[in-house]
N, C-alpha and C. Protein backbone atom coordinates (compact mmCIF):
# COMPACT_ATOMS: atom_id res chain seq x y z
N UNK A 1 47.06 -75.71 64.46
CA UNK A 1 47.74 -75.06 65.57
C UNK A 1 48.76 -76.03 66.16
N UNK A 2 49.76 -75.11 66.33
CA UNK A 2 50.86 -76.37 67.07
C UNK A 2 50.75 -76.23 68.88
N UNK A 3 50.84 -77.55 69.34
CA UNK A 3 50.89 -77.76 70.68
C UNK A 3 52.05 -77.69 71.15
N UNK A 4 52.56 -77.45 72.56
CA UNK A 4 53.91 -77.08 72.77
C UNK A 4 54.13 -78.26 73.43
N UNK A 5 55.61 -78.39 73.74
CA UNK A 5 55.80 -80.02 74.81
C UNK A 5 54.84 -80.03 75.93
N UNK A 6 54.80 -81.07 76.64
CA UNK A 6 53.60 -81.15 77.81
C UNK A 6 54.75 -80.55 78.74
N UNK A 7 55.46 -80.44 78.51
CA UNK A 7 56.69 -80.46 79.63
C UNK A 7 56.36 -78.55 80.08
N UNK A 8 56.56 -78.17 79.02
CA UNK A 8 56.43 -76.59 78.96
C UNK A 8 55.39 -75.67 79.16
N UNK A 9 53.93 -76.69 79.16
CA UNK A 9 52.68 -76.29 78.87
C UNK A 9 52.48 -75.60 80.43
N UNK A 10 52.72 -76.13 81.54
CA UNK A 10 52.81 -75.01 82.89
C UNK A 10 53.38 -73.35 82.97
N UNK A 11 54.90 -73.57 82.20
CA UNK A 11 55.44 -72.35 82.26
C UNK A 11 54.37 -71.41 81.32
N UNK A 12 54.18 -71.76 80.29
CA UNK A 12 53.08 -70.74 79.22
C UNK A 12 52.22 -70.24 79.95
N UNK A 13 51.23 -71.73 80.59
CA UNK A 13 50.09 -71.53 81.15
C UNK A 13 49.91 -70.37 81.79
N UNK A 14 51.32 -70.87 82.62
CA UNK A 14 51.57 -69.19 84.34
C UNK A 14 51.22 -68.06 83.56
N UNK A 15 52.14 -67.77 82.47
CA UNK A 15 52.63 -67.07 81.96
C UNK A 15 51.62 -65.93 81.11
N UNK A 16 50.61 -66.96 80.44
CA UNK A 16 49.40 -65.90 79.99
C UNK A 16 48.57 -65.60 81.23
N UNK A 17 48.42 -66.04 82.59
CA UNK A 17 47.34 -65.96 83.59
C UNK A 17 47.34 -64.49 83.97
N UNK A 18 48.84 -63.64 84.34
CA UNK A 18 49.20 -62.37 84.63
C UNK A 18 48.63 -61.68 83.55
N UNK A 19 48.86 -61.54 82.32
CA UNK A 19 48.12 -60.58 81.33
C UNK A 19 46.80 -60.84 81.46
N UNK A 20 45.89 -62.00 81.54
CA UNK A 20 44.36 -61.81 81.29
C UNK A 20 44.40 -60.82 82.73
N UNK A 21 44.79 -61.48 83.57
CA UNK A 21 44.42 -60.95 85.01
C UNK A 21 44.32 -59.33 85.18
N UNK A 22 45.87 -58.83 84.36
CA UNK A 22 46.10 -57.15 84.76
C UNK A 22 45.04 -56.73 83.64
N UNK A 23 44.71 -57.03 82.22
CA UNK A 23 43.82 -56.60 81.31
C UNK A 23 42.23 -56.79 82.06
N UNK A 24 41.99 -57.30 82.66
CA UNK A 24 40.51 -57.66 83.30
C UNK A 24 40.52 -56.07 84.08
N UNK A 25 41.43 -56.49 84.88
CA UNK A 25 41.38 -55.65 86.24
C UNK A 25 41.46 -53.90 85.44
N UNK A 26 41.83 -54.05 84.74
CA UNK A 26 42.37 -52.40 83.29
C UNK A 26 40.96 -52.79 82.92
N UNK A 27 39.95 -53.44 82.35
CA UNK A 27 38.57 -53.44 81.89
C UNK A 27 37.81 -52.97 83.00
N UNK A 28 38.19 -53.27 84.29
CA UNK A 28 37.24 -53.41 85.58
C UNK A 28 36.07 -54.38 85.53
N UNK A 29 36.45 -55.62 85.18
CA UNK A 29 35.60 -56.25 85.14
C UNK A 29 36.12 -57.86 86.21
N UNK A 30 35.14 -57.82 86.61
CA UNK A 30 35.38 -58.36 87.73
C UNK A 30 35.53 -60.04 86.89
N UNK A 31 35.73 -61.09 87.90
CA UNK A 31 35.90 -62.85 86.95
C UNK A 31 34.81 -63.44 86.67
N UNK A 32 33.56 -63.28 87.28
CA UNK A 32 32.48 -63.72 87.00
C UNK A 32 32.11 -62.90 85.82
N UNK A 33 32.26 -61.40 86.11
CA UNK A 33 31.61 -60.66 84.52
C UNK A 33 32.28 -61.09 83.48
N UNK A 34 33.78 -61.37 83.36
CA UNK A 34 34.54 -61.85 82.23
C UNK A 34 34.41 -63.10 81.47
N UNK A 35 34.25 -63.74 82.76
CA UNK A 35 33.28 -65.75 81.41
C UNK A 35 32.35 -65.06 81.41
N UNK A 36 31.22 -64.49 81.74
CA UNK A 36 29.55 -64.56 81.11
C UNK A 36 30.19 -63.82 79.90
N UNK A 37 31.25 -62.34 79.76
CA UNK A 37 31.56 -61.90 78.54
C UNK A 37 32.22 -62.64 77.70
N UNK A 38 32.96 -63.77 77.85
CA UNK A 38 33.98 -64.41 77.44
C UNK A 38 32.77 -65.86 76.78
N UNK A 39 32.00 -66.19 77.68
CA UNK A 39 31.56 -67.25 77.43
C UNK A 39 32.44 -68.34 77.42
N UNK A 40 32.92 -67.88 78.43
CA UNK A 40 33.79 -69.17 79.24
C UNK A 40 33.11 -69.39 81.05
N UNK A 41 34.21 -71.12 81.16
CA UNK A 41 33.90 -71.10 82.49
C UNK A 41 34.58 -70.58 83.61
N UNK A 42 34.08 -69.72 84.72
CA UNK A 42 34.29 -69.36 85.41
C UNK A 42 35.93 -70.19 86.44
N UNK A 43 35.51 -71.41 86.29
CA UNK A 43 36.57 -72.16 86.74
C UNK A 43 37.97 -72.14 86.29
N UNK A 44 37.39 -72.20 84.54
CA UNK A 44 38.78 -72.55 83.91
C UNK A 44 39.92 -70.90 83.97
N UNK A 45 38.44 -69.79 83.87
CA UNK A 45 39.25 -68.44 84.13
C UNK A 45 39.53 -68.37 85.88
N UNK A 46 39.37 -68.36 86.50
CA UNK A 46 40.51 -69.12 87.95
C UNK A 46 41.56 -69.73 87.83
N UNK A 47 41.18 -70.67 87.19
CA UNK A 47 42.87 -71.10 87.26
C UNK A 47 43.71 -71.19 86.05
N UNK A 48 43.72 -70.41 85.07
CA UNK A 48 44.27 -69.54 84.08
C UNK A 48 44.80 -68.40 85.20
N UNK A 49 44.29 -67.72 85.64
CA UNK A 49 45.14 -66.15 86.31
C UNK A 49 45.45 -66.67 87.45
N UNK A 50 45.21 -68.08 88.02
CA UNK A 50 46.15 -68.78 89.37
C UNK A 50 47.15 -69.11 88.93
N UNK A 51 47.62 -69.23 87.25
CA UNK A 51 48.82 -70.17 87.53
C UNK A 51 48.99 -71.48 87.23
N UNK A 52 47.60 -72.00 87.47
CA UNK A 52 47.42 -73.47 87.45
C UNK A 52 47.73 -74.29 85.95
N UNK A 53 48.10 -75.20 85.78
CA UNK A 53 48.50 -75.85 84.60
C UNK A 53 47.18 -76.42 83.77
N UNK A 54 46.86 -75.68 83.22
CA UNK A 54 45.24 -75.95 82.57
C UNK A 54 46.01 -75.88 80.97
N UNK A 55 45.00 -76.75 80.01
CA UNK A 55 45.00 -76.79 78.53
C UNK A 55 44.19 -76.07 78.34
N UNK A 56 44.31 -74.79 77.60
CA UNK A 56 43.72 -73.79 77.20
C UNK A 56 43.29 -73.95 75.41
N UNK A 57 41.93 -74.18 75.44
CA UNK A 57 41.60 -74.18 74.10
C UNK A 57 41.95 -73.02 73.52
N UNK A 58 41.85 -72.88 72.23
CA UNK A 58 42.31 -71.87 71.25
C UNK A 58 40.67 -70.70 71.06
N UNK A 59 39.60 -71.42 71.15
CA UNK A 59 38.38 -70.68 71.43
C UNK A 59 38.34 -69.86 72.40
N UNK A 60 38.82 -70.36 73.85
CA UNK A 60 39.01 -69.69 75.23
C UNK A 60 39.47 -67.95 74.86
N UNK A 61 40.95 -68.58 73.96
CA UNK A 61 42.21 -67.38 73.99
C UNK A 61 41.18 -66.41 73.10
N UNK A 62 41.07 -67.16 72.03
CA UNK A 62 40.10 -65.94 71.43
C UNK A 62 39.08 -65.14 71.98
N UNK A 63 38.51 -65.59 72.54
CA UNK A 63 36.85 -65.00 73.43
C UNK A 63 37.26 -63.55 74.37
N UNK A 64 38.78 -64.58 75.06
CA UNK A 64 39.39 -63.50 76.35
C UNK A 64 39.93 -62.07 75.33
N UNK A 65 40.79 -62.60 74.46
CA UNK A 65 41.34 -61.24 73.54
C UNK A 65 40.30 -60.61 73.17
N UNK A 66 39.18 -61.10 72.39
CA UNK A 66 38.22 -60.40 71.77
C UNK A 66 37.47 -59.54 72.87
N UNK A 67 36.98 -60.02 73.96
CA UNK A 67 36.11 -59.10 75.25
C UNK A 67 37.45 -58.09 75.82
N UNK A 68 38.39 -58.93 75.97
CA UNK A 68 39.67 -57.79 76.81
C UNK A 68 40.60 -56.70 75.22
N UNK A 69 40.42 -56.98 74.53
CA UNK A 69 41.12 -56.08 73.32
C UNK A 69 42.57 -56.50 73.56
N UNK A 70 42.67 -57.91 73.60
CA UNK A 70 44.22 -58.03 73.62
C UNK A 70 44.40 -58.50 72.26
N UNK A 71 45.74 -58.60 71.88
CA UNK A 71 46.20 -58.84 70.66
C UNK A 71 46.69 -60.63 70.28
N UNK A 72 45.47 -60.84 69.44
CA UNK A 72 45.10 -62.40 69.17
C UNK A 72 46.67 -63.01 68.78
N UNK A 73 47.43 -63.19 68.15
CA UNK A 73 48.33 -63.39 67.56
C UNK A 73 49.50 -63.96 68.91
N UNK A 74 50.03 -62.61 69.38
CA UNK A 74 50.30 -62.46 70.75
C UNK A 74 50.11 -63.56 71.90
N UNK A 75 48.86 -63.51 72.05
CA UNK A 75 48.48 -64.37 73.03
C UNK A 75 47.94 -65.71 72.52
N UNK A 76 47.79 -65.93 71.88
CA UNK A 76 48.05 -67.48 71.00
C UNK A 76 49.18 -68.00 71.24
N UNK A 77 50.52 -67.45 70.93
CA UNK A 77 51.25 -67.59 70.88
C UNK A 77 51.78 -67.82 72.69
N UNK A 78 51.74 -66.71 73.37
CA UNK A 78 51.86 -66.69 74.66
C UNK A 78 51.28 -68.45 75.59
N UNK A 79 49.90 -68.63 74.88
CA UNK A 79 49.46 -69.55 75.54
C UNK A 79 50.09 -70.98 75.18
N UNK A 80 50.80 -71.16 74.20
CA UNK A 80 51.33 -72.06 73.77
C UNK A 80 50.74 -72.45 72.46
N UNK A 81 49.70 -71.74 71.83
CA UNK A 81 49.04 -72.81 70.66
C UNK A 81 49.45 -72.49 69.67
N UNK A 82 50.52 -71.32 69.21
CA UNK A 82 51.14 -71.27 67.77
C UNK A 82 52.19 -71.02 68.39
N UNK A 83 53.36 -71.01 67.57
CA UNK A 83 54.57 -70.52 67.37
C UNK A 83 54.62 -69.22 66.61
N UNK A 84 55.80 -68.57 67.27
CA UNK A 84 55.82 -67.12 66.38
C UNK A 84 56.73 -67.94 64.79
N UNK A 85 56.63 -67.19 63.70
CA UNK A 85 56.85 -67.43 62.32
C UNK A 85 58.42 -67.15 62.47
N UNK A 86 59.39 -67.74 61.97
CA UNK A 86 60.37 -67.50 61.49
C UNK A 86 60.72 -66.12 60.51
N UNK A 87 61.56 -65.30 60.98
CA UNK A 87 61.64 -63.98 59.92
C UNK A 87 61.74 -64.35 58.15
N UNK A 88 61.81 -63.27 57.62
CA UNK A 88 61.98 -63.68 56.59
C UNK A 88 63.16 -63.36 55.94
N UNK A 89 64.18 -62.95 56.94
CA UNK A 89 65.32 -63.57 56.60
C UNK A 89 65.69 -64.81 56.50
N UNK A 90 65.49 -65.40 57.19
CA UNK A 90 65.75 -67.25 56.58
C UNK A 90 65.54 -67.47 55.11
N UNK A 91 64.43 -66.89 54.39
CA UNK A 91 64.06 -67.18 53.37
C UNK A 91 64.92 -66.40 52.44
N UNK A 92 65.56 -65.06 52.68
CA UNK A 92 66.36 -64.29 52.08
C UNK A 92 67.29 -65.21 51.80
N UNK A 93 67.82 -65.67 53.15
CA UNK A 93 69.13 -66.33 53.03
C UNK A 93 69.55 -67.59 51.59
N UNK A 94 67.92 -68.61 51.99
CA UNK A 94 68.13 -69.37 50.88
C UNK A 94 68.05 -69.21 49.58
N UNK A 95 67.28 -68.11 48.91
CA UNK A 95 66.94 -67.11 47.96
C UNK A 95 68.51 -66.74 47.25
N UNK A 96 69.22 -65.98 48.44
CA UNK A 96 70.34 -65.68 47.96
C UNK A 96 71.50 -66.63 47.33
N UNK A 97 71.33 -67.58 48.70
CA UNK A 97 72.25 -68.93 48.40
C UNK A 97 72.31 -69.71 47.46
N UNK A 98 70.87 -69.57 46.68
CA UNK A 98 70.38 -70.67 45.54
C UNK A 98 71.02 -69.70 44.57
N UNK A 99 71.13 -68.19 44.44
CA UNK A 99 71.50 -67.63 43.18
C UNK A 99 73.02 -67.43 43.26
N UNK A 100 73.66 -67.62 44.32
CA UNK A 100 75.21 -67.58 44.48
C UNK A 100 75.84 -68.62 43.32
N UNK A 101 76.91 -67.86 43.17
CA UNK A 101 77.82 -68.87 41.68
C UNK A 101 78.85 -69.71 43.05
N UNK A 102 79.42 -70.47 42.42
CA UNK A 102 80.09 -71.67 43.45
C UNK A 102 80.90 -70.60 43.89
N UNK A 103 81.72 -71.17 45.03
CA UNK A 103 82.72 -70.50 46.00
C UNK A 103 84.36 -71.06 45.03
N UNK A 104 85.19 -70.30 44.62
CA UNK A 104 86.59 -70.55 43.44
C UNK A 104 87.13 -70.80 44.67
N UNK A 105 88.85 -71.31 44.07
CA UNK A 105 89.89 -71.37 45.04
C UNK A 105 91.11 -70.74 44.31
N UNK A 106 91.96 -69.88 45.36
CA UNK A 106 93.01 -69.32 44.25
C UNK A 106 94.01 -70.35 44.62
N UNK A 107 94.64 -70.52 43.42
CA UNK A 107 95.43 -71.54 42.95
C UNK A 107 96.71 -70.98 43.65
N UNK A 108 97.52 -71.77 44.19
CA UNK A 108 98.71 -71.88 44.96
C UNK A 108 100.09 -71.01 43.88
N UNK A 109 99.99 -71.24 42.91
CA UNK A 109 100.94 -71.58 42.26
C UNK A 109 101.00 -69.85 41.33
N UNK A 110 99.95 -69.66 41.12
CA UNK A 110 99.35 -67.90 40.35
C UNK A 110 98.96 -67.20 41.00
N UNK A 111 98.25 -67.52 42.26
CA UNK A 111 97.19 -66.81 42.62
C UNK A 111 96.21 -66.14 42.48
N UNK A 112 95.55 -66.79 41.49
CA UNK A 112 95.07 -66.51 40.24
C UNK A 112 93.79 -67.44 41.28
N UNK A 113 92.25 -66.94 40.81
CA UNK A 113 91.49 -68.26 40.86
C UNK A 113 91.29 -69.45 39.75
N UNK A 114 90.94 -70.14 40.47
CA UNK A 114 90.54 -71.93 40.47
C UNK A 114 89.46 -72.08 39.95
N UNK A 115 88.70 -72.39 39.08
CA UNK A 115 87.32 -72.34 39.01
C UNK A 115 86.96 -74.15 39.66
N UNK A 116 87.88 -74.92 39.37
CA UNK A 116 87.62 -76.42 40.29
C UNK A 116 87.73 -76.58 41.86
N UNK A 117 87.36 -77.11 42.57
CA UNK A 117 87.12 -77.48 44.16
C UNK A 117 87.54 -78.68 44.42
């Protein structure tokens, strides 16, 4: 799993606290029922939906998605511990590029192409 800068790890942090928070409150389950379901600590889920700049294990994110039905991938990502994947256009691109014949030049003089560069 990749870690994000320390620099950035607050903004994420904030940032997943609002979704566990509105998904709890959509479960009706109150913060104490959610760690005993989560099998997390009560503390660390406080200050996850405060805002607070906490390192969120990757076990945590899982436990919360799995009891709240949020989407693992998503919120991995949200919390800082993966990166979303590059499309697979990038890979098109080099695919294509590797089978491209060289780029000609038309010759000044015919206008004709160049097959030299």
């Amino acid at each position: 799993m990749l870690q994000p800068p320390v620099e950035a790890q607050g903004l994420e942090q904030s940032a997943l606290g609002k979704p566990v928070e509105l998904a709890r409150r959509r479960a009706k389950l109150g913060i104490e029922e959610l760690a005993t379901s989560a099998d997390i600590e009560i503390a660390d889920l406080i200050a996850l939906e405060s805002g607070e700049p906490v390192m969120v294990e990757p076990r945590t994110v899982y436990r919360l998605c799995e009891v709240l039905q949020l989407p693992q991938a998503g919120v991995m990502e949200l919390a800082g511990l993966t990166q979303k994947r590059a499309s697979s256009l990038g890979a098109a691109v080099v695919r294509f590029a590797a089978h491209s014949k060289s780029i000609e030049k038309l010759s000044h003089e015919s206008g004709e192409l160049s097959t030299s560069l």
